[in-house]
C-alpha atoms as a PDB file:
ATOM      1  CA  UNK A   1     123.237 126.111 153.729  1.00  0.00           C
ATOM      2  CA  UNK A   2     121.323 126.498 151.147  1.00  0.00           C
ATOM      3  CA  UNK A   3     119.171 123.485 149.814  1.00  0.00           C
ATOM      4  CA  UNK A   4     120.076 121.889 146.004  1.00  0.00           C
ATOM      5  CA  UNK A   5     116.837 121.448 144.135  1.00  0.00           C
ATOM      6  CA  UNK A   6     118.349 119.587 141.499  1.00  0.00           C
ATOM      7  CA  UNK A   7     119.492 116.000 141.246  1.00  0.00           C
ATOM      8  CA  UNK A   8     122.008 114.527 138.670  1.00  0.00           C
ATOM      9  CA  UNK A   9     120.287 113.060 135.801  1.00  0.00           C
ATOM     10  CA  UNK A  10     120.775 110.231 133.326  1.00  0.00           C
ATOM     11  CA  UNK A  11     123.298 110.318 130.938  1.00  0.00           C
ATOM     12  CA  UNK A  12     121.245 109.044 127.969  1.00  0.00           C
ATOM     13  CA  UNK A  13     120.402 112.256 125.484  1.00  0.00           C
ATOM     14  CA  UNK A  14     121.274 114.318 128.299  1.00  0.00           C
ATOM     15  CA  UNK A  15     119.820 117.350 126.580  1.00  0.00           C
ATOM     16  CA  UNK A  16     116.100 116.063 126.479  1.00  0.00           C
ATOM     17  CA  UNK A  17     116.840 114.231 129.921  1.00  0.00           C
ATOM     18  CA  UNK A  18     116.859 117.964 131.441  1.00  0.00           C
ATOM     19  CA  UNK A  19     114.504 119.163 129.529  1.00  0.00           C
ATOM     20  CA  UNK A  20     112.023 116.906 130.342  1.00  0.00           C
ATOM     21  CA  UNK A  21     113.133 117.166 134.165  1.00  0.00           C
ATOM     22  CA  UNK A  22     113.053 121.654 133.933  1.00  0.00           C
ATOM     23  CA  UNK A  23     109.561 121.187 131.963  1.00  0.00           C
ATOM     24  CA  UNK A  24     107.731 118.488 135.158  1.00  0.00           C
ATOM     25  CA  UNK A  25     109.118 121.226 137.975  1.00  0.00           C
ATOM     26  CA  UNK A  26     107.637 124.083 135.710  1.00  0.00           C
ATOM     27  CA  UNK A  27     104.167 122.241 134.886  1.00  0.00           C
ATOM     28  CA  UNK A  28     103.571 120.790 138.240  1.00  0.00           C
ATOM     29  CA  UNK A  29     104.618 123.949 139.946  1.00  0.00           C
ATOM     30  CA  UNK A  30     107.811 122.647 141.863  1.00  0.00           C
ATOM     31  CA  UNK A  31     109.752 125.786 140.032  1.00  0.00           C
ATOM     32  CA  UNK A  32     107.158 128.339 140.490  1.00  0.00           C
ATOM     33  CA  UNK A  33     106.569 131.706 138.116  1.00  0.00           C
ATOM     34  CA  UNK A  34     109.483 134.626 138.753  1.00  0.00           C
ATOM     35  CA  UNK A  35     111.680 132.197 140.510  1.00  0.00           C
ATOM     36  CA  UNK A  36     115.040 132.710 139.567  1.00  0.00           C
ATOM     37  CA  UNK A  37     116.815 129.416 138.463  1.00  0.00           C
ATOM     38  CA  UNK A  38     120.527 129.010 139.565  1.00  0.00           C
ATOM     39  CA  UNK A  39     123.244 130.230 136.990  1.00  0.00           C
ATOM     40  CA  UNK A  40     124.792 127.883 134.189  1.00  0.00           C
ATOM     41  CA  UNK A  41     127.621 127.002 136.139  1.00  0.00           C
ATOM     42  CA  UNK A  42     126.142 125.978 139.107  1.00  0.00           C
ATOM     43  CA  UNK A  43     123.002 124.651 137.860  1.00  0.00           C
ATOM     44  CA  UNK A  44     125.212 122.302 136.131  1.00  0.00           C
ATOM     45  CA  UNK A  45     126.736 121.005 138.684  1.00  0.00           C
ATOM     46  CA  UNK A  46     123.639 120.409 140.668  1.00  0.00           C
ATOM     47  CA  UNK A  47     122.268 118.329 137.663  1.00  0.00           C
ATOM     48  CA  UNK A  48     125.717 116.666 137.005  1.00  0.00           C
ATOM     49  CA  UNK A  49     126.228 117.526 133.533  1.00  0.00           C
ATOM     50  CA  UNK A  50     128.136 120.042 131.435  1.00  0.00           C
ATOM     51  CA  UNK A  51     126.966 123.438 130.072  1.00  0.00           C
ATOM     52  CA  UNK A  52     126.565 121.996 126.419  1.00  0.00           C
ATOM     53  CA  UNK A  53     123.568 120.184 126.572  1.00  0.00           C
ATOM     54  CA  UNK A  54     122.221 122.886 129.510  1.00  0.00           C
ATOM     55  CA  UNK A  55     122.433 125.708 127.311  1.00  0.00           C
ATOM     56  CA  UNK A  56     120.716 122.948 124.719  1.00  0.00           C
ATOM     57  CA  UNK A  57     117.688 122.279 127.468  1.00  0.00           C
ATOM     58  CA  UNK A  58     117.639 125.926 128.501  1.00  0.00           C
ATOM     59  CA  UNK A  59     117.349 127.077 124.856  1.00  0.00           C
ATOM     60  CA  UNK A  60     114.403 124.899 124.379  1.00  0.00           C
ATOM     61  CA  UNK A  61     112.896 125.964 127.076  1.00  0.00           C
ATOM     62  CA  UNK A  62     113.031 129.467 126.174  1.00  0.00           C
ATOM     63  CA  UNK A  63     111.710 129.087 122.262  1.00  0.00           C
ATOM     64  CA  UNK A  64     108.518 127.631 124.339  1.00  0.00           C
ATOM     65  CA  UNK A  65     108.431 130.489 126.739  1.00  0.00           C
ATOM     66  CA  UNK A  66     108.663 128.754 129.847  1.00  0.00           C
ATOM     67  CA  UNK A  67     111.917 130.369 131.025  1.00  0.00           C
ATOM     68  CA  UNK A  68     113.263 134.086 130.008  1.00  0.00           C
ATOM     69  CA  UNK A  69     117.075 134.502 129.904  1.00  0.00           C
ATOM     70  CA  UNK A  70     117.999 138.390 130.983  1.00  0.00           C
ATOM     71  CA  UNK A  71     120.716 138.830 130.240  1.00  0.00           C
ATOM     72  CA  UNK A  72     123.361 140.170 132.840  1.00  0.00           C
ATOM     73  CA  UNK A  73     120.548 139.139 135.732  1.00  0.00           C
ATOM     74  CA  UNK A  74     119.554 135.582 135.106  1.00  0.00           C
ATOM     75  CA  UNK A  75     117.071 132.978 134.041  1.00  0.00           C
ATOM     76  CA  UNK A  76     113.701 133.080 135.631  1.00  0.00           C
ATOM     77  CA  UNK A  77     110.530 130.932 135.435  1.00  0.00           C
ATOM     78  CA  UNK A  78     107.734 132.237 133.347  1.00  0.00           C
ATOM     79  CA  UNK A  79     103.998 131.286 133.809  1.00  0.00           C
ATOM     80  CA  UNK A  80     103.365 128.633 131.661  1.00  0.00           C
ATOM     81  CA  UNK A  81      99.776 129.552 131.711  1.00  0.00           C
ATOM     82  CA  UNK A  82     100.022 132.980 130.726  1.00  0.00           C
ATOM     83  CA  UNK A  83     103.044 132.111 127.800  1.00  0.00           C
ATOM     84  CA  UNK A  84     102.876 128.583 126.924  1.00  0.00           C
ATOM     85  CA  UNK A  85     101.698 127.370 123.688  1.00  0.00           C
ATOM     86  CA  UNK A  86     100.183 124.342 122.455  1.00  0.00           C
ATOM     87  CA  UNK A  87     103.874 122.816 121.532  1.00  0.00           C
ATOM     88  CA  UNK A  88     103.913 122.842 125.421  1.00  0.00           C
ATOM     89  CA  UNK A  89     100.632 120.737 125.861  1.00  0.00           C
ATOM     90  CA  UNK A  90     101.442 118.410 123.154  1.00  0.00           C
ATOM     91  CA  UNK A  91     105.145 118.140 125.283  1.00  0.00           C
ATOM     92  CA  UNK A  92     103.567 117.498 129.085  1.00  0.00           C
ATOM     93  CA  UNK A  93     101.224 114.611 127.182  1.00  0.00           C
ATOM     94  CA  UNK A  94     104.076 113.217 125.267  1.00  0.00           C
ATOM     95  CA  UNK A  95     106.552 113.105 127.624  1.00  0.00           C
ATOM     96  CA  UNK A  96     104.388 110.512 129.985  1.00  0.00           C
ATOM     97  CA  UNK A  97     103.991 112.439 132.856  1.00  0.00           C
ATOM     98  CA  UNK A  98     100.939 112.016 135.158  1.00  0.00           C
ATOM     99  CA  UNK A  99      98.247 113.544 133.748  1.00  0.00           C
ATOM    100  CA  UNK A 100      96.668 116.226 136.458  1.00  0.00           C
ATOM    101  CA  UNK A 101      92.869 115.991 136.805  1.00  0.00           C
ATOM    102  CA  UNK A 102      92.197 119.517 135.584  1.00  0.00           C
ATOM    103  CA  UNK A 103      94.393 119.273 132.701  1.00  0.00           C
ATOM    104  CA  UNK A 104      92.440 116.234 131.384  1.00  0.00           C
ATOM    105  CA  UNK A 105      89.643 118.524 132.869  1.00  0.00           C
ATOM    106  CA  UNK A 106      90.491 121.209 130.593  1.00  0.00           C
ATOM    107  CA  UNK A 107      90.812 118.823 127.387  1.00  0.00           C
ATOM    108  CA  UNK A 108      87.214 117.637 127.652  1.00  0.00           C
ATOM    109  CA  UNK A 109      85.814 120.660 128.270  1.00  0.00           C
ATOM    110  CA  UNK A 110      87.054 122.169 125.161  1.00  0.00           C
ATOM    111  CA  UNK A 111      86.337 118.695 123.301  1.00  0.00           C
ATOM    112  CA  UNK A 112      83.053 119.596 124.296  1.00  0.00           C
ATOM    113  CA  UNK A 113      82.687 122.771 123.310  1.00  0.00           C
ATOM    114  CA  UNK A 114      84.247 122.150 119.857  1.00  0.00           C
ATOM    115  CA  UNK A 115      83.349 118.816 118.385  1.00  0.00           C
ATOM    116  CA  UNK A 116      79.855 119.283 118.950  1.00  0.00           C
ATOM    117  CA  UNK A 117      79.823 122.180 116.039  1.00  0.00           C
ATOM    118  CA  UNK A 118      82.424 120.972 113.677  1.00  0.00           C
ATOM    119  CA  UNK A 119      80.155 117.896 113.392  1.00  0.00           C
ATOM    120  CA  UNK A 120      77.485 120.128 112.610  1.00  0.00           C
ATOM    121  CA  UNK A 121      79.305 121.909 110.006  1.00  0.00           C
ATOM    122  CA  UNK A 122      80.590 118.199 108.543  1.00  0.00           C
ATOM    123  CA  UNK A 123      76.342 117.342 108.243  1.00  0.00           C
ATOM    124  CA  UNK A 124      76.130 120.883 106.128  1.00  0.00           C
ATOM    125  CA  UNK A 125      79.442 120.376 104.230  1.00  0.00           C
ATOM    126  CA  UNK A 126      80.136 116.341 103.828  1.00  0.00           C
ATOM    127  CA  UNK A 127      81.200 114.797 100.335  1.00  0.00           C
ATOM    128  CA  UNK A 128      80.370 111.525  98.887  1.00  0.00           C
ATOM    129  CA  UNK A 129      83.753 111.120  98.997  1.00  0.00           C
ATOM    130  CA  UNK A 130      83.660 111.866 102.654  1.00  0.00           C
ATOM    131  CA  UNK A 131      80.836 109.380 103.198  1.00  0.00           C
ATOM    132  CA  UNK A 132      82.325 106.489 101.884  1.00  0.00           C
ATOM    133  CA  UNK A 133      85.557 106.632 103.580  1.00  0.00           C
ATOM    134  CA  UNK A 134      83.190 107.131 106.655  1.00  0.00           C
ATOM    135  CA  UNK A 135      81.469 103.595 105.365  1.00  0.00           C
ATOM    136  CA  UNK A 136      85.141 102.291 105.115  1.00  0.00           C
ATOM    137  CA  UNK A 137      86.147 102.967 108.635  1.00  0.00           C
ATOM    138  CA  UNK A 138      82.977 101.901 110.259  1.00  0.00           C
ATOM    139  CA  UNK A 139      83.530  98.224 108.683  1.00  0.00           C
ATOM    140  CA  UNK A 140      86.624  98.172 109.786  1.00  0.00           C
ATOM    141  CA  UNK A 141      85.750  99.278 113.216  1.00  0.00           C
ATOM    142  CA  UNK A 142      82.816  96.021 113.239  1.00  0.00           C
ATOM    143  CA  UNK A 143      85.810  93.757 112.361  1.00  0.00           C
ATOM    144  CA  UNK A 144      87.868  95.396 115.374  1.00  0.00           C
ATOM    145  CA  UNK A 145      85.768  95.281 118.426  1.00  0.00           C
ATOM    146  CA  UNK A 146      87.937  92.408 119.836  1.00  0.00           C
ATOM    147  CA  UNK A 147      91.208  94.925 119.361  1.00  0.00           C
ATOM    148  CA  UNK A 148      90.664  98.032 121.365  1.00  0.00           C
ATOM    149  CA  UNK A 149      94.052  99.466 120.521  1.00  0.00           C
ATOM    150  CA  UNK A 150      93.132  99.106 117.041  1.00  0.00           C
ATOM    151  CA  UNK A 151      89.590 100.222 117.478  1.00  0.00           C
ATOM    152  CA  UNK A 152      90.970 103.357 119.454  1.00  0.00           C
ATOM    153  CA  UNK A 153      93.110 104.305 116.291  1.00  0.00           C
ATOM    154  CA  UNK A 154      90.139 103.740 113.786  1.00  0.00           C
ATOM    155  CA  UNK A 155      87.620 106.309 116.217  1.00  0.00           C
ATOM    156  CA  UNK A 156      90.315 108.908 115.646  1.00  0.00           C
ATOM    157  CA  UNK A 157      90.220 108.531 112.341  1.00  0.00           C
ATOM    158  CA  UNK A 158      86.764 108.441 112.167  1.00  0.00           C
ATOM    159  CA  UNK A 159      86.632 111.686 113.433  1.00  0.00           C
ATOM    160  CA  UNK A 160      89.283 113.121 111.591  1.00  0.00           C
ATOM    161  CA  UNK A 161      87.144 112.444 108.828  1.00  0.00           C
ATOM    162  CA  UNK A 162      84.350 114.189 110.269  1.00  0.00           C
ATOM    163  CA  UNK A 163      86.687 117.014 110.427  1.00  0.00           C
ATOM    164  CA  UNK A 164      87.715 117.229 106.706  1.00  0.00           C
ATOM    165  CA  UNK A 165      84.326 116.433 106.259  1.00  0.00           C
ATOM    166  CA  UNK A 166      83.575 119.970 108.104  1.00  0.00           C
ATOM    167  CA  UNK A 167      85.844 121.554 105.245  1.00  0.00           C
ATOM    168  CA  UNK A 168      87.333 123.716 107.877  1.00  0.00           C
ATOM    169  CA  UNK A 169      91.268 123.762 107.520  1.00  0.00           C
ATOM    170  CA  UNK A 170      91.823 124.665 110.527  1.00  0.00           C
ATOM    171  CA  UNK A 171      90.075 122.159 112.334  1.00  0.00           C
ATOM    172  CA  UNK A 172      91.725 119.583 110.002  1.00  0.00           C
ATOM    173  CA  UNK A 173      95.186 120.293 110.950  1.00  0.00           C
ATOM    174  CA  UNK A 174      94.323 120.859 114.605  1.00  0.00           C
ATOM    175  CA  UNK A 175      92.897 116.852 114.433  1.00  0.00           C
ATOM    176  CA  UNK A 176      96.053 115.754 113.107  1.00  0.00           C
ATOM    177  CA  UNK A 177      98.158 118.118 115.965  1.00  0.00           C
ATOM    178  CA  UNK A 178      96.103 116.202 118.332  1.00  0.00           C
ATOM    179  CA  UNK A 179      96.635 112.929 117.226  1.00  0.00           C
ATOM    180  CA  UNK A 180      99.036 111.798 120.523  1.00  0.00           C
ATOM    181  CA  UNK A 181      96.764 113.904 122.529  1.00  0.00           C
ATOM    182  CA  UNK A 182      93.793 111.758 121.655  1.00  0.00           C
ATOM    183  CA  UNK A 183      95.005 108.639 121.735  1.00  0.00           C
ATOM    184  CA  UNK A 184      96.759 109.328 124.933  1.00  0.00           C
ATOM    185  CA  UNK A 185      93.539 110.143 126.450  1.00  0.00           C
ATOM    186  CA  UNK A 186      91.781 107.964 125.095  1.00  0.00           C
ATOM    187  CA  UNK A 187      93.382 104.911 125.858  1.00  0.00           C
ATOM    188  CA  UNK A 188      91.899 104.722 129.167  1.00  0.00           C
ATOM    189  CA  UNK A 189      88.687 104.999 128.139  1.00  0.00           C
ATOM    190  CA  UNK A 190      88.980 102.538 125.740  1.00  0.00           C
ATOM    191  CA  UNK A 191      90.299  99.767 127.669  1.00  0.00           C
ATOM    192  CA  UNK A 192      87.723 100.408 130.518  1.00  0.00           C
ATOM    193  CA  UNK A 193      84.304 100.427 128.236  1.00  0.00           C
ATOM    194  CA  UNK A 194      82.262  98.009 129.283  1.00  0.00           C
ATOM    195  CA  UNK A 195      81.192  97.219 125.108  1.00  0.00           C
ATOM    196  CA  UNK A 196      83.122  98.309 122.821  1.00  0.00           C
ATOM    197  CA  UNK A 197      80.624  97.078 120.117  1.00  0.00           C
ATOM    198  CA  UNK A 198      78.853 100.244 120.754  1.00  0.00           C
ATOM    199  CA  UNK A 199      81.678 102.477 119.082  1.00  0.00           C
ATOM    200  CA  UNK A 200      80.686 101.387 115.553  1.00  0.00           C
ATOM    201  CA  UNK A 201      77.048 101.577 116.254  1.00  0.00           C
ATOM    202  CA  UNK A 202      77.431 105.352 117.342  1.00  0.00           C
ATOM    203  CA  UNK A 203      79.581 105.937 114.355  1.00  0.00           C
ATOM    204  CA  UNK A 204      76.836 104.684 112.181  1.00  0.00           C
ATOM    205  CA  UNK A 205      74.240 106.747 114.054  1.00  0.00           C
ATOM    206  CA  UNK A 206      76.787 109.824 112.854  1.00  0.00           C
ATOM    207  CA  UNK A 207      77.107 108.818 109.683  1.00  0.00           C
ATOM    208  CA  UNK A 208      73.072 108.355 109.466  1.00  0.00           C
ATOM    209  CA  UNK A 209      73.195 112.709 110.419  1.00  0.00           C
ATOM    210  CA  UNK A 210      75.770 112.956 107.718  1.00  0.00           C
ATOM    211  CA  UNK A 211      73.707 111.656 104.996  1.00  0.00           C
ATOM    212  CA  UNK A 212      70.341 113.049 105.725  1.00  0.00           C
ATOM    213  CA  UNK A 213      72.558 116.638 106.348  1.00  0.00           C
ATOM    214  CA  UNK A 214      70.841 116.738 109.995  1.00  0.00           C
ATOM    215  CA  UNK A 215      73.257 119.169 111.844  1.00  0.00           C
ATOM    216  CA  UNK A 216      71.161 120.072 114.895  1.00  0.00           C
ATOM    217  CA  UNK A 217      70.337 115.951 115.314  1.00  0.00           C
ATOM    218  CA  UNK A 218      73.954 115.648 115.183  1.00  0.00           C
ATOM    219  CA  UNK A 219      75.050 118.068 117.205  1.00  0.00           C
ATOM    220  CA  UNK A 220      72.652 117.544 119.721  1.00  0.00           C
ATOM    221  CA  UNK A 221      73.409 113.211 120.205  1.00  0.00           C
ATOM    222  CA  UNK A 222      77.450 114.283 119.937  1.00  0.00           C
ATOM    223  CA  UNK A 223      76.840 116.351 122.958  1.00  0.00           C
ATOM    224  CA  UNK A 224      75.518 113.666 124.748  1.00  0.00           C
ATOM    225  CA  UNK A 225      77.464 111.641 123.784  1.00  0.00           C
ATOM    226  CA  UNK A 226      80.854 113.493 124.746  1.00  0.00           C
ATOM    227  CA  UNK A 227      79.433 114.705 128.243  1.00  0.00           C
ATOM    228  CA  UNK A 228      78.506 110.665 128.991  1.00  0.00           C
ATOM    229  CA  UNK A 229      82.332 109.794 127.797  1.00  0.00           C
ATOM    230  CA  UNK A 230      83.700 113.043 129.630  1.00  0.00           C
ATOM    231  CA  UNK A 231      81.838 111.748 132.922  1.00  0.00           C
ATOM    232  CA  UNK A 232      83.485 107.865 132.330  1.00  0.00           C
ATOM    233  CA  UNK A 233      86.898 109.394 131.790  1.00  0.00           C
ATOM    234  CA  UNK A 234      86.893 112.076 134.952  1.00  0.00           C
ATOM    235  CA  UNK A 235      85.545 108.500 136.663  1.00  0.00           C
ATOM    236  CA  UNK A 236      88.108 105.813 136.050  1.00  0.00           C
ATOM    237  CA  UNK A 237      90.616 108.853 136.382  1.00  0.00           C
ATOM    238  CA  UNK A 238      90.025 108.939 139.760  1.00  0.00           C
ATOM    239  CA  UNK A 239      89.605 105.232 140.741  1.00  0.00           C
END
């Protein structure tokens, strides 16, 4: 007799309640590429539910290319790694799953690789209008170091700044994309530094590079930076 993968799920918005359940299997590799998903009918048995909201799941999972429907054969798992987009990333985070070493992993690497040169570009390209909302944000940070949550919120938008500062659009509206990514990583770290007084004083020791237009200083300490914050993260996510 063949074994049912799938377990009834909870009736509240029974659409994203699938969904969510398809897209955990898929990312953590319990429904592997190529595998062939039961049809409709049964499938929706196995979860408990009617074919409404399945076709509803199933269509969302196919506009994010983690399933393709053939039609007249089936529905069948795509790789996720080869197809997905960043709407996918953005999902896995926001949805509160666990998140997997390498996929936090993967996230600082490219932090990494990334932030160190768009705050380069901000030391070439930065406004006075830039700078003093920098100024702003810093004060507020000093008056926050008792509130991590808070503080947390005000280093994004520190370095949002940095990135409009950059005058790169792209890099603009990828900052405000990764908004729940960030804070979702970052909430760990924030809660586990040992001083948070130091976040204002390294925001002031950017904003120093900003003024005097010092990209390779800047890039050079945000490196350093990042890879010391990269190694505290990969740390406390493995305690």
């Amino acid at each position: 007799m063949e074994t049912e993968h799938f377990l009834p799920v909870a009736r509240r918005k029974v659409s994203d309640e699938i969904f969510l359940m398809l897209q955990e299997k898929i990312f953590l590799g319990a429904l592997k590429p190529g595998e062939k998903l039961p049809p409709e009918r049964e499938l929706s048995r196995q979860l408990g539910v009617t074919r409404v909201p399945l076709r509803e799941a199933l269509k969302r999972l196919q506009a994010m290319k983690l399933i393709e429907v053939r039609h007249g054969d089936g529905i069948y798992v795509l790789d996720y790694q080869s197809n997905g987009s960043f709407e996918f990333l953005m999902s896995v985070i926001q949805s509160g799953l666990p998140l997997e070493q390498r996929l936090v992993k993967s996230l600082l690497e490219f932090r990494l690789i990334v932030v160190p040169e768009l705050f380069r570009l901000a030391a070439k390209n930065a406004t006075e209008e830039n700078i003093k909302k920098l100024e702003e944000i810093i004060e507020k940070e000093k008056q926050s170091s008792s509130n991590r949550n808070r503080l947390m919120e005000l280093d994004f938008e520190f370095h949002t700044e940095v990135a409009r500062a950059s005058g790169n659009l792209f890099a603009q509206l990828l900052y405000n994309s990764l908004r729940p990514v960030y804070l979702t990583l970052s909430a760990q770290f924030f809660h586990n530094i040992p001083n948070p007084q130091q976040v204002p004083i390294h925001a002031e020791m950017v904003l120093a590079a900003l003024k005097a237009h010092d990209g390779e200083t800047l890039a050079r300490n945000t490196r350093y930076f990042l890879e010391l914050a990269n190694d505290f993260m990969l740390a406390n996510l493995n305690a």
